[in-house]
C-alpha atoms as a PDB file:
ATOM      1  CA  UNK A   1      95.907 126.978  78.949  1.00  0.00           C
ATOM      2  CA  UNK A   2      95.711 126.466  82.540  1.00  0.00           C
ATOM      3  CA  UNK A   3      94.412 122.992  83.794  1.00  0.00           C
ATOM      4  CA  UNK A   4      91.340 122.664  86.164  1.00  0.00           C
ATOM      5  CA  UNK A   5      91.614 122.162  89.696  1.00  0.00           C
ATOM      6  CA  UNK A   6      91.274 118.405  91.310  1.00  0.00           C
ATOM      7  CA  UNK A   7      91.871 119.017  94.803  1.00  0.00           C
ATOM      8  CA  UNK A   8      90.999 122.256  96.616  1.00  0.00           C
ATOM      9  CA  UNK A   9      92.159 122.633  99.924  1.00  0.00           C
ATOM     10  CA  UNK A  10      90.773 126.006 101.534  1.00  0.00           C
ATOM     11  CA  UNK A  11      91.750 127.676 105.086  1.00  0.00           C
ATOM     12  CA  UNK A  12      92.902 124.311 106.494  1.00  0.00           C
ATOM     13  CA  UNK A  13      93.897 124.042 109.999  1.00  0.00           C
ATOM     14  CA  UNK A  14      95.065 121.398 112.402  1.00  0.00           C
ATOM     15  CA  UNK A  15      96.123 121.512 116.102  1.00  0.00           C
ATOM     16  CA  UNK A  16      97.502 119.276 118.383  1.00  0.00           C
ATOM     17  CA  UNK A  17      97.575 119.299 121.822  1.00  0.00           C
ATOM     18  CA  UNK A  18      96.256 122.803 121.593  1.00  0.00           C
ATOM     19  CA  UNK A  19      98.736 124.308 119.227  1.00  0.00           C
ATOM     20  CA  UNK A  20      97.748 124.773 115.246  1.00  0.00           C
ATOM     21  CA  UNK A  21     100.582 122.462 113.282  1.00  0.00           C
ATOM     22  CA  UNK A  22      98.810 123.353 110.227  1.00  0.00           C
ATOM     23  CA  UNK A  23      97.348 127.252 110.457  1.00  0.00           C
ATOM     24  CA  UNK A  24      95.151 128.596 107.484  1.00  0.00           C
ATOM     25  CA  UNK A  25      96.542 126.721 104.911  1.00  0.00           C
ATOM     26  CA  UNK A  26      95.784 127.159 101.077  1.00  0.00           C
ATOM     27  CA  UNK A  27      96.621 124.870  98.083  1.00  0.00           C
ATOM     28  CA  UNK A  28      95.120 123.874  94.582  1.00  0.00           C
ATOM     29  CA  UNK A  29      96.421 120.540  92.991  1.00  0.00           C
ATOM     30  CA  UNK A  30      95.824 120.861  89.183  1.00  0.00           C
ATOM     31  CA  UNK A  31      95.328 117.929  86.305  1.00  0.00           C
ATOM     32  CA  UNK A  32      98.622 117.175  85.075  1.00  0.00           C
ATOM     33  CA  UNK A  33     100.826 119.022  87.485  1.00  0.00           C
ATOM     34  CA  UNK A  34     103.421 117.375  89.849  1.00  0.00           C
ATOM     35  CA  UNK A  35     104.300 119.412  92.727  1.00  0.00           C
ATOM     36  CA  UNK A  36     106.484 118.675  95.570  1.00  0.00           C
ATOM     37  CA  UNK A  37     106.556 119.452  99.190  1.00  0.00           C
ATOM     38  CA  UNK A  38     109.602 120.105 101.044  1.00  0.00           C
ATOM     39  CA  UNK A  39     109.819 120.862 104.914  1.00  0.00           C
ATOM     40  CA  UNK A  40     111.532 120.427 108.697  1.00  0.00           C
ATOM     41  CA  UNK A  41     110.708 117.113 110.629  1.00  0.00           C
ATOM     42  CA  UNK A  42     107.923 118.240 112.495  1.00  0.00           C
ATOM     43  CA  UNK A  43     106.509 121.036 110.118  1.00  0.00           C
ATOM     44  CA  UNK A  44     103.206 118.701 109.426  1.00  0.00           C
ATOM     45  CA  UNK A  45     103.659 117.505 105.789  1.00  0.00           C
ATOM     46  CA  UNK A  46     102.263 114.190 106.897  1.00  0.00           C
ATOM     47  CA  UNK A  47      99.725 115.743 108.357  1.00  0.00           C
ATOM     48  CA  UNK A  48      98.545 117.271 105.543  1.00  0.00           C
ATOM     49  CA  UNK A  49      98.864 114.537 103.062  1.00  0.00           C
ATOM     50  CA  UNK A  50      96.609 112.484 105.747  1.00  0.00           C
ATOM     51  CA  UNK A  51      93.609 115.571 105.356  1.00  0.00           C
ATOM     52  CA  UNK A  52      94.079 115.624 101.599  1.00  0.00           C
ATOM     53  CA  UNK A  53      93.481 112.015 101.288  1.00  0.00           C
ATOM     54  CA  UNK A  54      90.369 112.039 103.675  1.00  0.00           C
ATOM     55  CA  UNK A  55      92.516 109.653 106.134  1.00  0.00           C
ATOM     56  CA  UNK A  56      92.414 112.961 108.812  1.00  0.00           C
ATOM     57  CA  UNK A  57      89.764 115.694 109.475  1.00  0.00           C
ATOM     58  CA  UNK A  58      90.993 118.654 110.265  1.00  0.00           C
ATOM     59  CA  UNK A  59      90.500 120.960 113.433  1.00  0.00           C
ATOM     60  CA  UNK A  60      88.997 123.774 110.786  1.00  0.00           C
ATOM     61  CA  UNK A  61      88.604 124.474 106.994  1.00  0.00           C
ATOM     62  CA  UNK A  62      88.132 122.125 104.055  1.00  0.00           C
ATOM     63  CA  UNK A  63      89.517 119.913 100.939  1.00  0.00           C
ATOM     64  CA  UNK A  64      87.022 119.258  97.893  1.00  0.00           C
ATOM     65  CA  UNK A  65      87.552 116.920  95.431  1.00  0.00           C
ATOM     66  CA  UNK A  66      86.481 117.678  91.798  1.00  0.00           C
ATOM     67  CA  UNK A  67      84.115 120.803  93.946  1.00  0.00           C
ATOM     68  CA  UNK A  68      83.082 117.877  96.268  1.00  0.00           C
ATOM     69  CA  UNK A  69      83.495 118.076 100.068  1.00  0.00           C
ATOM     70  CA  UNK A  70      85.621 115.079 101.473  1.00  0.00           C
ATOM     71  CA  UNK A  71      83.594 115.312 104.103  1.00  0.00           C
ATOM     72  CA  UNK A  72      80.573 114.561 102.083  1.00  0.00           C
ATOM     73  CA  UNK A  73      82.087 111.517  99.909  1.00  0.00           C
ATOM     74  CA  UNK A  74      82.213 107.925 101.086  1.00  0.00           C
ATOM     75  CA  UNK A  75      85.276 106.487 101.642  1.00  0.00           C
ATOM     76  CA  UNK A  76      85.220 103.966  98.683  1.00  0.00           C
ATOM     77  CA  UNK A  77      84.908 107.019  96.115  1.00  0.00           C
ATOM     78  CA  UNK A  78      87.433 108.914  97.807  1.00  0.00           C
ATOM     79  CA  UNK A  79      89.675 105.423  97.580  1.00  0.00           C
ATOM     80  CA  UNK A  80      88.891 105.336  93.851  1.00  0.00           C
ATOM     81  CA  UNK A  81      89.825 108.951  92.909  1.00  0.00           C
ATOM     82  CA  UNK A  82      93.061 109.284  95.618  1.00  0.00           C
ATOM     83  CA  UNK A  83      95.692 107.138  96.050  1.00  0.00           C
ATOM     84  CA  UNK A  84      98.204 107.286  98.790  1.00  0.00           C
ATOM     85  CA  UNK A  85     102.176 106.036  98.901  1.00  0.00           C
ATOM     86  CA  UNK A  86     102.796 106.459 102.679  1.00  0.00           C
ATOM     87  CA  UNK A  87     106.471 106.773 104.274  1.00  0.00           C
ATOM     88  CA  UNK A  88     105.588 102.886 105.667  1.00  0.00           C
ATOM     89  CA  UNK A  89     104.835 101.121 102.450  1.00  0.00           C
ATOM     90  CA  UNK A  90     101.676  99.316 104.138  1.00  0.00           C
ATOM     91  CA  UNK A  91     102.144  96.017 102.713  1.00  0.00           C
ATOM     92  CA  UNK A  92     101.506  92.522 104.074  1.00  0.00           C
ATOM     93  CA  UNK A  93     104.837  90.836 104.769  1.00  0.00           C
ATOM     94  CA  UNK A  94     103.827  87.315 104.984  1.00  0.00           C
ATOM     95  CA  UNK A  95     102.246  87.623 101.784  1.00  0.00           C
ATOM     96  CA  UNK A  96     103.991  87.345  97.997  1.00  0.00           C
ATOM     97  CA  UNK A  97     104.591  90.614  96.126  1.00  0.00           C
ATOM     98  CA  UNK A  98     101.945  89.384  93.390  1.00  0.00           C
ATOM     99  CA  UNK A  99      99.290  88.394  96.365  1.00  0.00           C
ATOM    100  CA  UNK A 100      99.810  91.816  98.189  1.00  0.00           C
ATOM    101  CA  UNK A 101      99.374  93.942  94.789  1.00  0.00           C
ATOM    102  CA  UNK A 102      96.175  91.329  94.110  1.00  0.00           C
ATOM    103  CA  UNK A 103      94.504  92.232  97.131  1.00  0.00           C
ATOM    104  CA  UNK A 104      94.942  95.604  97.805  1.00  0.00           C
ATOM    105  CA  UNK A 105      93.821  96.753  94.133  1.00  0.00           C
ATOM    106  CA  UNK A 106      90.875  94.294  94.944  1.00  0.00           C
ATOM    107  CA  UNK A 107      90.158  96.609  98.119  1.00  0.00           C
ATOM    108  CA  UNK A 108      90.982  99.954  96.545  1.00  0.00           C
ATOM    109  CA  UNK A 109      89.691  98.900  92.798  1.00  0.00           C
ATOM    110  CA  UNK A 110      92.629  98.586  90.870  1.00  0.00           C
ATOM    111  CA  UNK A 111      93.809  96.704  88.257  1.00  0.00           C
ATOM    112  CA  UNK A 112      92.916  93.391  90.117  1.00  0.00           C
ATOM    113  CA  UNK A 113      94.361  91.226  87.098  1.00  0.00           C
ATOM    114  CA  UNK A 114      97.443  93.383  86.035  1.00  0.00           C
ATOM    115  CA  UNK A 115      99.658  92.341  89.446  1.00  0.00           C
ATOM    116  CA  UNK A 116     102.621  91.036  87.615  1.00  0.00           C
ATOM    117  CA  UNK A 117     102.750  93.666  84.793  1.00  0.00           C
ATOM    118  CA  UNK A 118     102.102  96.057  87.562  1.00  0.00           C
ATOM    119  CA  UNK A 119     105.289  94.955  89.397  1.00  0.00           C
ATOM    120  CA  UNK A 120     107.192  94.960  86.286  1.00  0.00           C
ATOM    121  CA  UNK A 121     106.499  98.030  85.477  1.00  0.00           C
ATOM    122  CA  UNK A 122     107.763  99.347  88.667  1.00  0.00           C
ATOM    123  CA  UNK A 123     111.560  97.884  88.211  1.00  0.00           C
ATOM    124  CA  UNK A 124     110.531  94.103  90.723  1.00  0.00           C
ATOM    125  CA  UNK A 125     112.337  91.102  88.635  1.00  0.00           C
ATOM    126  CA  UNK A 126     109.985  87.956  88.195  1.00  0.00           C
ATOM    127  CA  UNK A 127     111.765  86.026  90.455  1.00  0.00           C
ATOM    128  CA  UNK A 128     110.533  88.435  93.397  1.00  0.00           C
ATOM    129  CA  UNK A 129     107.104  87.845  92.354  1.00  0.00           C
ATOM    130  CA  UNK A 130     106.328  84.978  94.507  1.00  0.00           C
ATOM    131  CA  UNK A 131     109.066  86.057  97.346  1.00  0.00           C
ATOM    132  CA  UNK A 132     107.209  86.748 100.855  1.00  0.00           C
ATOM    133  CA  UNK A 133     107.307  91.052 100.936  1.00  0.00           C
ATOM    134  CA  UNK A 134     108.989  89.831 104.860  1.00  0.00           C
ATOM    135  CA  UNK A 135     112.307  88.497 102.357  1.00  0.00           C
ATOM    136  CA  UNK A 136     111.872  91.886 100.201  1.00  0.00           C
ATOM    137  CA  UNK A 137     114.592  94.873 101.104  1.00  0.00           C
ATOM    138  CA  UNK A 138     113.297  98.768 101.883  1.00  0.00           C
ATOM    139  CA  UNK A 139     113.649  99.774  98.198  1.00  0.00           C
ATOM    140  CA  UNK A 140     112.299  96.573  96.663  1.00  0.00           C
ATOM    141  CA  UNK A 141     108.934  97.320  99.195  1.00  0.00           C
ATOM    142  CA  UNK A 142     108.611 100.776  97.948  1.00  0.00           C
ATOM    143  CA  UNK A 143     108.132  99.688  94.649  1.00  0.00           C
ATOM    144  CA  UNK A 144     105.814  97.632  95.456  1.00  0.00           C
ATOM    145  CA  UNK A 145     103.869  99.620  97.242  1.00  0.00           C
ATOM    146  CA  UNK A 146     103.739 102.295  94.243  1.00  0.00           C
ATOM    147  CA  UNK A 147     102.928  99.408  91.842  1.00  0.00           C
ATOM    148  CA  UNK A 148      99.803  99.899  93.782  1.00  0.00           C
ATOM    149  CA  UNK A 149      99.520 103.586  92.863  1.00  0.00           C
ATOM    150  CA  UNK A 150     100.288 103.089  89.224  1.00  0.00           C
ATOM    151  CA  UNK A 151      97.222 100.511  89.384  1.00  0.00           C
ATOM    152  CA  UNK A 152      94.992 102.226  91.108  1.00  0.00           C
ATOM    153  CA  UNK A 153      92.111 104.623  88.568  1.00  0.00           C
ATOM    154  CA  UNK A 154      92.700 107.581  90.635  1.00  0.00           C
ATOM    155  CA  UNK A 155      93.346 110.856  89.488  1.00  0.00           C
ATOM    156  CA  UNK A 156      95.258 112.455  92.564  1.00  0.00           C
ATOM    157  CA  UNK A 157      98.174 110.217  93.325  1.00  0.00           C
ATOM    158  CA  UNK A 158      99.477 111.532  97.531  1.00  0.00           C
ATOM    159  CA  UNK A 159     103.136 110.360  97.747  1.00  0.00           C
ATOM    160  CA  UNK A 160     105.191 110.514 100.914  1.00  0.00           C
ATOM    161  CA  UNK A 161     109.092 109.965 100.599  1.00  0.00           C
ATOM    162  CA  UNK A 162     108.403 107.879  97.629  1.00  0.00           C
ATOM    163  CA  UNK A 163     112.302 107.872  97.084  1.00  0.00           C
ATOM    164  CA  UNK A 164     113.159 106.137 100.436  1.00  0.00           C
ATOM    165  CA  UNK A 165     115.610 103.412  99.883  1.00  0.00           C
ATOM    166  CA  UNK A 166     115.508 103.355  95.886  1.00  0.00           C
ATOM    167  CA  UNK A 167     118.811 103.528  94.506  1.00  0.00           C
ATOM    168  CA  UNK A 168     119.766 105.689  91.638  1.00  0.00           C
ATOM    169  CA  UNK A 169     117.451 103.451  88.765  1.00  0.00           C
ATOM    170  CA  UNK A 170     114.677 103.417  90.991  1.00  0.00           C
ATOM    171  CA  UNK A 171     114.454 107.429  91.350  1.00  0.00           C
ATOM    172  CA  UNK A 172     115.187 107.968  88.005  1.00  0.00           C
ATOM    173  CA  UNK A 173     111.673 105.000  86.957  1.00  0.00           C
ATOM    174  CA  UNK A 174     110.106 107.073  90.149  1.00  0.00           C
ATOM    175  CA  UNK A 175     110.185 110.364  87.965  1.00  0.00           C
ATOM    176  CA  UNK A 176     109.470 108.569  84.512  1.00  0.00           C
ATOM    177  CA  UNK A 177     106.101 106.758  86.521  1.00  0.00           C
ATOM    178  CA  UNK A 178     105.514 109.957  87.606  1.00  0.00           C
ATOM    179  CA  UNK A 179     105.775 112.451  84.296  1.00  0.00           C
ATOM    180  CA  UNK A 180     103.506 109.043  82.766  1.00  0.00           C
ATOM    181  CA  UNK A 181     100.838 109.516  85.021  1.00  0.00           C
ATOM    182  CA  UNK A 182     101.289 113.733  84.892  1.00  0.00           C
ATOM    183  CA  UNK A 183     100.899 113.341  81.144  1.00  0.00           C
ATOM    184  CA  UNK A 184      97.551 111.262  81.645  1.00  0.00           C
ATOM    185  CA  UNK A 185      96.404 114.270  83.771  1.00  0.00           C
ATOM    186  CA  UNK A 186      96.769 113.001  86.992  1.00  0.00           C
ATOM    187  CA  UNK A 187      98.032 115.365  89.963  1.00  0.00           C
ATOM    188  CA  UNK A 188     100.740 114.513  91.723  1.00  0.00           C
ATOM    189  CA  UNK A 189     102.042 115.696  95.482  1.00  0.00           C
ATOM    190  CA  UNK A 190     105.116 114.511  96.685  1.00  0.00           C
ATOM    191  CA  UNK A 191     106.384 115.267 100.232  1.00  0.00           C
ATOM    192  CA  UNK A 192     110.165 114.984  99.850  1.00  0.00           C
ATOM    193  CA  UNK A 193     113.440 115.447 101.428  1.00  0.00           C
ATOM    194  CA  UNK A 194     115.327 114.638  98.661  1.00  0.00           C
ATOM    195  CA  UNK A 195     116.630 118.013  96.560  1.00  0.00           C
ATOM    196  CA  UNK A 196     117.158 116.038  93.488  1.00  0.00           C
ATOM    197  CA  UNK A 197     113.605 114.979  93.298  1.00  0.00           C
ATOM    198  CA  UNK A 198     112.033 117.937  94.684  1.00  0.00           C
ATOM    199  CA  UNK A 199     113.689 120.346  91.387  1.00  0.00           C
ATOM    200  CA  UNK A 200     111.926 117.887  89.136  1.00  0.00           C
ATOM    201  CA  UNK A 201     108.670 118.793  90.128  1.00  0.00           C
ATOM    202  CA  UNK A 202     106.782 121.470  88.195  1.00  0.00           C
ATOM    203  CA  UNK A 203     105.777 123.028  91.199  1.00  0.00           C
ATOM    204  CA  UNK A 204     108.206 123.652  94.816  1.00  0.00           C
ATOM    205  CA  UNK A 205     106.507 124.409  97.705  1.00  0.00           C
ATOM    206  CA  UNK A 206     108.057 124.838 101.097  1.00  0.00           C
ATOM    207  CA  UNK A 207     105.859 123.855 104.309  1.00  0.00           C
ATOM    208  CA  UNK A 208     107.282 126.149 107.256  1.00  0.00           C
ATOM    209  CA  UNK A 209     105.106 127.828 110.281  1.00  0.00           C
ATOM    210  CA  UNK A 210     101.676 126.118 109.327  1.00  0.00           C
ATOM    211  CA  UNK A 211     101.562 127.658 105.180  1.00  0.00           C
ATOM    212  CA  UNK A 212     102.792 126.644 102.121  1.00  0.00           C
ATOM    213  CA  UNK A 213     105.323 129.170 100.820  1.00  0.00           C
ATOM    214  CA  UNK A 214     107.340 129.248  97.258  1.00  0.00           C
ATOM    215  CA  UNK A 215     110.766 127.368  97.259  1.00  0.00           C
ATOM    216  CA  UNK A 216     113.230 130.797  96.567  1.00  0.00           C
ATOM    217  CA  UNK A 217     115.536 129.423  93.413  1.00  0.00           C
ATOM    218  CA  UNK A 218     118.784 130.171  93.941  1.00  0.00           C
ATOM    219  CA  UNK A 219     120.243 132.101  91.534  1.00  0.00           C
END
């Protein structure tokens, strides 16, 4: 049985400086599907995660959400139904991992009381907890920051890189977060680099001239 549609992007397009990074570009995101995004530096897969999440509007086209224009929802439902990991992990460094995961599910309505469990779930030992993010390596930050996204109540979780500077256990809880919330029904896009991740996804797209073409298998 095929799942419904969450996120619709239709004929999207984005220029820059006069030339169209992102040219006519199609793609359905689908409950409980994980798909990933591979592409060159400078191909625009930033880009697009910005329009999908309503961060970006783009030059022409459109993204609905749920049959909803982006365009036409405020920016608190679109924060309650999206959430974003971006390739910075966006965190406050002068603030404790459990006071950073407080306040930004406070501002995007997440699980305001569920910090620690939140940051145990993502792999962050208790004695981190209270550590200034400013004292907290690359990896240990990126799980924090997708403690956030395992918080949040959105259905469409937007991740870029979310495998930058996790070692081996933190890419393998990556995947199990992510076939969790893919079970749940939530849609997943990941924008990756990484080949191991990428053939875990359901779905392999391949960003390259301003579309989204089919990853060729090899055989």
């Amino acid at each position: 049985m095929t799942s419904a549609v969450v996120l619709r992007a239709s004929a999207l397009g984005w220029a820059a400086q006069g030339r169209f990074i992102l040219l006519d570009l199609d793609l359905e995101m689908r409950a409980g599907q994980w798909t990933a995004i591979s592409g060159a530096n400078g191909a625009g897969k930033t880009t697009l995660l910005q329009i999908l999440s309503g961060r970006r509007a783009p030059t022409r086209g459109h993204v609905t959400l749920h049959g909803a224009t982006l365009s036409s929802l405020a920016v608190h439902e679109i924060g309650g139904r999206i959430a974003m990991l971006e390739h910075q992990p966006g965190l406050y460094l002068d603030l404790s991992g459990r006071e950073n995961l407080t306040l930004l599910n406070a501002l995007c309505g997440g699980q305001i009381d569920a910090a620690e469990e939140l940051l145990a779930q993502v792999g962050l030992p208790p004695t981190s907890w209270e550590q200034r993010v400013r004292l907290y390596s690359r990896g240990m930050r990126q799980r924090a920051a997708m403690a956030r996204v395992v918080g949040s109540s959105a259905d469409v979780w937007l991740l870029d890189e979310p495998a930058t500077g996790l070692d081996q256990p933190g890419r393998e809880l990556l995947t199990t977060l992510i076939r969790q919330a893919t079970a749940k029904g939530i849609s997943v896009l990941m924008v990756t680099h990484d080949i191991e991740m990428m053939h875990k996804a359901d779905r392999r797209l391949c960003l390259e001239q301003g579309q989204l073409q089919p990853v060729q298998e090899r055989v």
